[in-house]
Protein backbone atom coordinates (compact mmCIF):
# COMPACT_ATOMS: atom_id res chain seq x y z
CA UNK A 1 6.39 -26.34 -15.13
CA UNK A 2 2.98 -26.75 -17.39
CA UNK A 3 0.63 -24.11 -16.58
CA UNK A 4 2.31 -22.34 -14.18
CA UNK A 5 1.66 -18.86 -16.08
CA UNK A 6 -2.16 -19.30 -15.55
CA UNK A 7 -4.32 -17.09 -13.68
CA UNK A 8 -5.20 -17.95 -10.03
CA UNK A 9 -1.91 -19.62 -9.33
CA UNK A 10 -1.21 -17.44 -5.81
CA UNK A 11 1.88 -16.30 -4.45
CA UNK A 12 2.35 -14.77 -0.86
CA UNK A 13 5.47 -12.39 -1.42
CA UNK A 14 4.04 -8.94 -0.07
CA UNK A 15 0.36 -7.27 0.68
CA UNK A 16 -1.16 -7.01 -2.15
CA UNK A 17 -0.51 -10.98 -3.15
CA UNK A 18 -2.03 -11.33 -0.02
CA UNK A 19 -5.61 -8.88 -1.22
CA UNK A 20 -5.90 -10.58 -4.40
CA UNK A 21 -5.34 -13.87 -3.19
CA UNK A 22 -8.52 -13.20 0.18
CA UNK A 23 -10.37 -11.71 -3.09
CA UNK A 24 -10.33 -15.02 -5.29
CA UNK A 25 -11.17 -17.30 -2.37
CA UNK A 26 -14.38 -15.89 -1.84
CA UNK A 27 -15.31 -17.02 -4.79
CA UNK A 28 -13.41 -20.79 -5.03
CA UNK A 29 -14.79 -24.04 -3.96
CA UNK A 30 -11.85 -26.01 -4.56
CA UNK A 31 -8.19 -24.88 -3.18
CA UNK A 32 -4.82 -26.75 -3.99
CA UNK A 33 -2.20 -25.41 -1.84
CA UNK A 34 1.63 -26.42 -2.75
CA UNK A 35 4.00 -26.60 -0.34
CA UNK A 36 3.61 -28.01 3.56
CA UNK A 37 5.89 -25.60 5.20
CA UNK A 38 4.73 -22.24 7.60
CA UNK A 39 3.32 -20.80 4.20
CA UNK A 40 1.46 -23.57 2.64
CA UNK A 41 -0.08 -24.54 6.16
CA UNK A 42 -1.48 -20.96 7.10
CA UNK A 43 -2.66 -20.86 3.59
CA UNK A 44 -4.64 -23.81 4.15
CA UNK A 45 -5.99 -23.27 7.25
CA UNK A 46 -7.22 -20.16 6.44
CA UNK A 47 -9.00 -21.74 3.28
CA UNK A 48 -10.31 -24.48 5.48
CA UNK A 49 -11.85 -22.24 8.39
CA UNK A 50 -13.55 -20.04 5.37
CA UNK A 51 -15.47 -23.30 4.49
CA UNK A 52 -13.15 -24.31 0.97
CA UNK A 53 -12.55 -28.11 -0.43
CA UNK A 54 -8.72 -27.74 0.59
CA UNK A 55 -5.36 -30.30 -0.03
CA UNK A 56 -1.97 -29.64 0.41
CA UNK A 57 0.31 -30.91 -1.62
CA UNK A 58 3.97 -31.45 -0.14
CA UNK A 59 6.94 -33.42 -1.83
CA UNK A 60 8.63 -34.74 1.56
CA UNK A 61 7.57 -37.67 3.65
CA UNK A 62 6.45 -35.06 6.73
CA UNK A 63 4.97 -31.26 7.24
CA UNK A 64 7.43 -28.92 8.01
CA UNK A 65 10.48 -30.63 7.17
CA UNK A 66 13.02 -28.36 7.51
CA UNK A 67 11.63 -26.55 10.83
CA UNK A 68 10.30 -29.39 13.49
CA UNK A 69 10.93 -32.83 14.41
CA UNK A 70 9.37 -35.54 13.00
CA UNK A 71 6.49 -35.52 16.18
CA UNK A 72 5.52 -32.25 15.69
CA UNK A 73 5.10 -33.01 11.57
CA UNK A 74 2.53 -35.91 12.63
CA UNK A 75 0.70 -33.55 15.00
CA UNK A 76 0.16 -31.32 12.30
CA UNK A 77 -0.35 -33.48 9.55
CA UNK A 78 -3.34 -35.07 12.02
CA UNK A 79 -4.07 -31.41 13.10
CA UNK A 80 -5.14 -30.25 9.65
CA UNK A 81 -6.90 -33.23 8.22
CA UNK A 82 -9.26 -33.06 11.85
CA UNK A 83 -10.08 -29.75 10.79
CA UNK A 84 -10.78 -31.11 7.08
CA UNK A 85 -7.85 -30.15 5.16
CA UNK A 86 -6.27 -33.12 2.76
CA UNK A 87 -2.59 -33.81 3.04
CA UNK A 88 -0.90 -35.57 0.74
CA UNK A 89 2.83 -36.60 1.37
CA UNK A 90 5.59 -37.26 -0.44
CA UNK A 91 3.69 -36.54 -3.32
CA UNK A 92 4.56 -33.79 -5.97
CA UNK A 93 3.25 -31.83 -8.46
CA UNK A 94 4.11 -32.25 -12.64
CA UNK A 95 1.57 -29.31 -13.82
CA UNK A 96 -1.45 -27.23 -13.87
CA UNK A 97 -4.15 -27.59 -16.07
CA UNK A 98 -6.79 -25.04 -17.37
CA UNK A 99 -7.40 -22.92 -20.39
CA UNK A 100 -6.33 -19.19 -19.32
CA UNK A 101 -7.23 -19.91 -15.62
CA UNK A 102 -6.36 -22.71 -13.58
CA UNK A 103 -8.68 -25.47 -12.80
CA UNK A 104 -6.64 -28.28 -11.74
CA UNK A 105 -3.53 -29.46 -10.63
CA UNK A 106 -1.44 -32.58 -11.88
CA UNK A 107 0.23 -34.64 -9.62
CA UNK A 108 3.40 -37.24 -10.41
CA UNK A 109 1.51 -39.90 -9.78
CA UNK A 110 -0.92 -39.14 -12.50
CA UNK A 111 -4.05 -38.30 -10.08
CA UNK A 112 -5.55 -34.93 -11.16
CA UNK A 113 -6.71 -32.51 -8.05
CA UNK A 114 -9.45 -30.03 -8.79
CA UNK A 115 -8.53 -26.44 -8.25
CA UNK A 116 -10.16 -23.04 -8.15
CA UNK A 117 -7.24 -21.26 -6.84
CA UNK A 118 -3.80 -22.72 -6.26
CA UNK A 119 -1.39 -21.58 -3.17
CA UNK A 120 2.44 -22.41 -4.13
CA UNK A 121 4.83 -21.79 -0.95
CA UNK A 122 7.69 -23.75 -1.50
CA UNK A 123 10.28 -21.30 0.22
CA UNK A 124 11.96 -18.39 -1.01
CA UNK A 125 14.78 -17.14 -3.02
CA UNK A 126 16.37 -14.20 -1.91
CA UNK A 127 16.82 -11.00 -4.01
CA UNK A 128 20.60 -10.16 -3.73
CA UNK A 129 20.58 -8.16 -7.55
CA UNK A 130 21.10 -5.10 -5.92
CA UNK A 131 23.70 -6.39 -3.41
CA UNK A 132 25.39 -7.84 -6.03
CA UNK A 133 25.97 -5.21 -8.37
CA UNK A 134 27.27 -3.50 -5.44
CA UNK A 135 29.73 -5.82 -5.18
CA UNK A 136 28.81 -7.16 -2.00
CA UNK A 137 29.62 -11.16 -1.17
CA UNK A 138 26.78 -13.57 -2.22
CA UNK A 139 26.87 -17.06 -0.62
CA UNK A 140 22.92 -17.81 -0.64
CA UNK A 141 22.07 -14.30 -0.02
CA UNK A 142 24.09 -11.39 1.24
CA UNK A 143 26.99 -12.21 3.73
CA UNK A 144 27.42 -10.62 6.85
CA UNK A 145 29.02 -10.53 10.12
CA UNK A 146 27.69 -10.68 13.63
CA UNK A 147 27.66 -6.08 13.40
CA UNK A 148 25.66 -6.85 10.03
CA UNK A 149 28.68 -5.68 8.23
CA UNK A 150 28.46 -6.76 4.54
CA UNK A 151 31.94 -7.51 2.79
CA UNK A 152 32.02 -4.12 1.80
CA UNK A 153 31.94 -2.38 5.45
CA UNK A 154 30.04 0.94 5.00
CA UNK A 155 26.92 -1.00 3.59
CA UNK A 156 24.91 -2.83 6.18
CA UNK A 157 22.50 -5.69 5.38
CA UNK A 158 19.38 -7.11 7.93
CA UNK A 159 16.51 -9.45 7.10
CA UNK A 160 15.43 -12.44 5.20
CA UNK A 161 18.03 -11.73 2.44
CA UNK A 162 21.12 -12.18 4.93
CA UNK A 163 23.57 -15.14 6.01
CA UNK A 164 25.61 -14.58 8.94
CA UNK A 165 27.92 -17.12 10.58
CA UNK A 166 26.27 -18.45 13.91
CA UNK A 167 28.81 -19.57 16.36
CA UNK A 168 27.84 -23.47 16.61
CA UNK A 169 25.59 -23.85 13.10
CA UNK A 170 27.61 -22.49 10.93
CA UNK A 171 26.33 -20.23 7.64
CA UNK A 172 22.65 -19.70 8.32
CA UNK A 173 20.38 -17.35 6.64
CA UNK A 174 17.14 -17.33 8.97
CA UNK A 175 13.55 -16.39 7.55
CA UNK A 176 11.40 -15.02 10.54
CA UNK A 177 10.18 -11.66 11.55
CA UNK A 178 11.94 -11.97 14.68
CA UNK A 179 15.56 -12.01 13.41
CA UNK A 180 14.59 -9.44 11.15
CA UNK A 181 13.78 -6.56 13.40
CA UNK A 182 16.55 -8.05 15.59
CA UNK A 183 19.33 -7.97 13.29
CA UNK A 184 18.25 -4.42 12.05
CA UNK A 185 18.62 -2.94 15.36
CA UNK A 186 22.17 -4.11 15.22
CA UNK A 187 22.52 -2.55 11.55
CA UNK A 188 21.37 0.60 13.05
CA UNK A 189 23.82 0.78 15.77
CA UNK A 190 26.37 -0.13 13.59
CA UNK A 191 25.43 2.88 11.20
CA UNK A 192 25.50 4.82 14.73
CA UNK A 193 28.57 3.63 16.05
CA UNK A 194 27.00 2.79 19.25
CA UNK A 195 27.09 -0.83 21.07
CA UNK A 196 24.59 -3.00 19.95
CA UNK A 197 22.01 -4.61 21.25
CA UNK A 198 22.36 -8.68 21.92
CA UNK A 199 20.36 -10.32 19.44
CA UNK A 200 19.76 -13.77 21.87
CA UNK A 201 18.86 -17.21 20.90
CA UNK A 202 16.71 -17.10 17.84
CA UNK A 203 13.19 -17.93 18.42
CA UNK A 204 9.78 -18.14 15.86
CA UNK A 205 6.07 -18.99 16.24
CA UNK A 206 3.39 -19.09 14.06
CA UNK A 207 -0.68 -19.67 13.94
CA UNK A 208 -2.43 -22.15 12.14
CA UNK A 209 -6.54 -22.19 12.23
CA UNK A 210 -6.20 -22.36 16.75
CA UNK A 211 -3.01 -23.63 17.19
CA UNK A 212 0.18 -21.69 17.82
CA UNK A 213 3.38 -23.10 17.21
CA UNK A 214 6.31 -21.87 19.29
CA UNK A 215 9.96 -22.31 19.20
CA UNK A 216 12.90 -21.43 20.07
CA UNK A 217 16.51 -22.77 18.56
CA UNK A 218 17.55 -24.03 15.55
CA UNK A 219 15.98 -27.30 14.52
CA UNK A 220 19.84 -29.18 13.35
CA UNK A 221 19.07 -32.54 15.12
CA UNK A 222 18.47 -33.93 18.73
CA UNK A 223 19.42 -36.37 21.12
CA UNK A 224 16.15 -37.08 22.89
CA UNK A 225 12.17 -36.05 22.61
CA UNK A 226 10.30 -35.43 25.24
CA UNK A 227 6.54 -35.06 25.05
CA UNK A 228 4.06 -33.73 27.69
CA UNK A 229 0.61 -34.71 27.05
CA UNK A 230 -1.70 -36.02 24.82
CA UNK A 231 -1.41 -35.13 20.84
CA UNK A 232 -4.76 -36.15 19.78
CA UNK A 233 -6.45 -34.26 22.64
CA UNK A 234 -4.09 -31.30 21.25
């Protein structure tokens, strides 16, 4: 979209995104951050704690869409804007403005957000180049089975970048540390021809500013909520 080639825009794909993006936020008053999934959130709590004007932008109704139920999106949502951080729902972005650097971001809507630095973590895309040139099956990132087998059975695939078929949801492709290290312990006893280790019921968890989120499951719908305690009171 407009502007997204200027300076300061941030992206968190490895390390030393991560060291240039701590370096520029020293320096920033104002911090846009795109995207209201695990990314986006830590992003902006960070920026929050360290004292920065910070709103995140998300284009769905609710926080974490795709991961939690539709109480746990409120508790966050309220979670971050106690702490000072703006949320702004179902709202999306149409550009960046600035003149070599970014200094503002330009919503849908028409309202213009100041920005000194600009978080966008709106999910991934997984590299499958390599797998593919290999001739490996590509369905939404490299195919595999429960051994991490790809379709080409002497090349093994683990991580982010892999779909496997889960017994009762179907094609999933699951990004968290856990099933990484997980599924590459079954790679390597595959490689080793030995049995491999059960991989369980996949679980996650993540920080933002004091709050830990954990889970375990695969958020594909419910039959009933139960809640112990008091949300506000967190």
């Amino acid at each position: 979209m407009p502007g997204s080639d200027l300076a300061g825009i941030h992206y968190l794909r490895d390390v030393d995104d991560a060291a240039a993006l701590r370096t520029e936020l020293r320096a920033a008053g104002n911090v846009v951050v795109v995207g209201g999934g695990f990314v986006g959130l830590e992003a902006a709590a960070a920026a929050t704690a360290a004292g920065k004007h910070v709103t995140v932008v998300e284009a769905a109704e609710r926080l974490l869409p795709r991961a939690v139920a539709p109480e746990m999106s409120e508790f966050y949502a309220a979670a971050h804007r106690r702490r000072g951080t703006k949320v702004l729902l179902d709202t999306a972005v149409a550009g960046f403005g600035g003149d070599g650097r970014v200094d503002s971001v330009e919503l849908c809507d028409g309202h213009v957000l100041p920005a000194d630095v600009v978080v966008v973590g709106i999910g991934l895309v997984p590299h499958t180049e390599l797998a593919e040139s290999l001739g490996l099956e590509c369905v939404g990132g490299i195919v595999v089975d429960e051994l991490a087998h790809t379709s080409v059975p002497s090349i093994v695939a683990a991580g982010d970048c892999t779909v496997t078929a889960h017994p009762e949801h179907g094609a999933l492709r699951l990004e968290s540390v856990q099933n990484a290290i997980a599924q590459a312990k079954v790679a390597a006893a595959t490689l080793l021809d030995v049995e491999p280790p059960s991989t369980g019921v996949p679980w996650f968890w993540f920080d933002q500013a004091d709050l830990r989120l954990q889970m375990a499951g695969i958020n594909t719908g419910y039959d009933q909520v139960v809640l112990r305690g008091e949300p506000a009171s967190e």
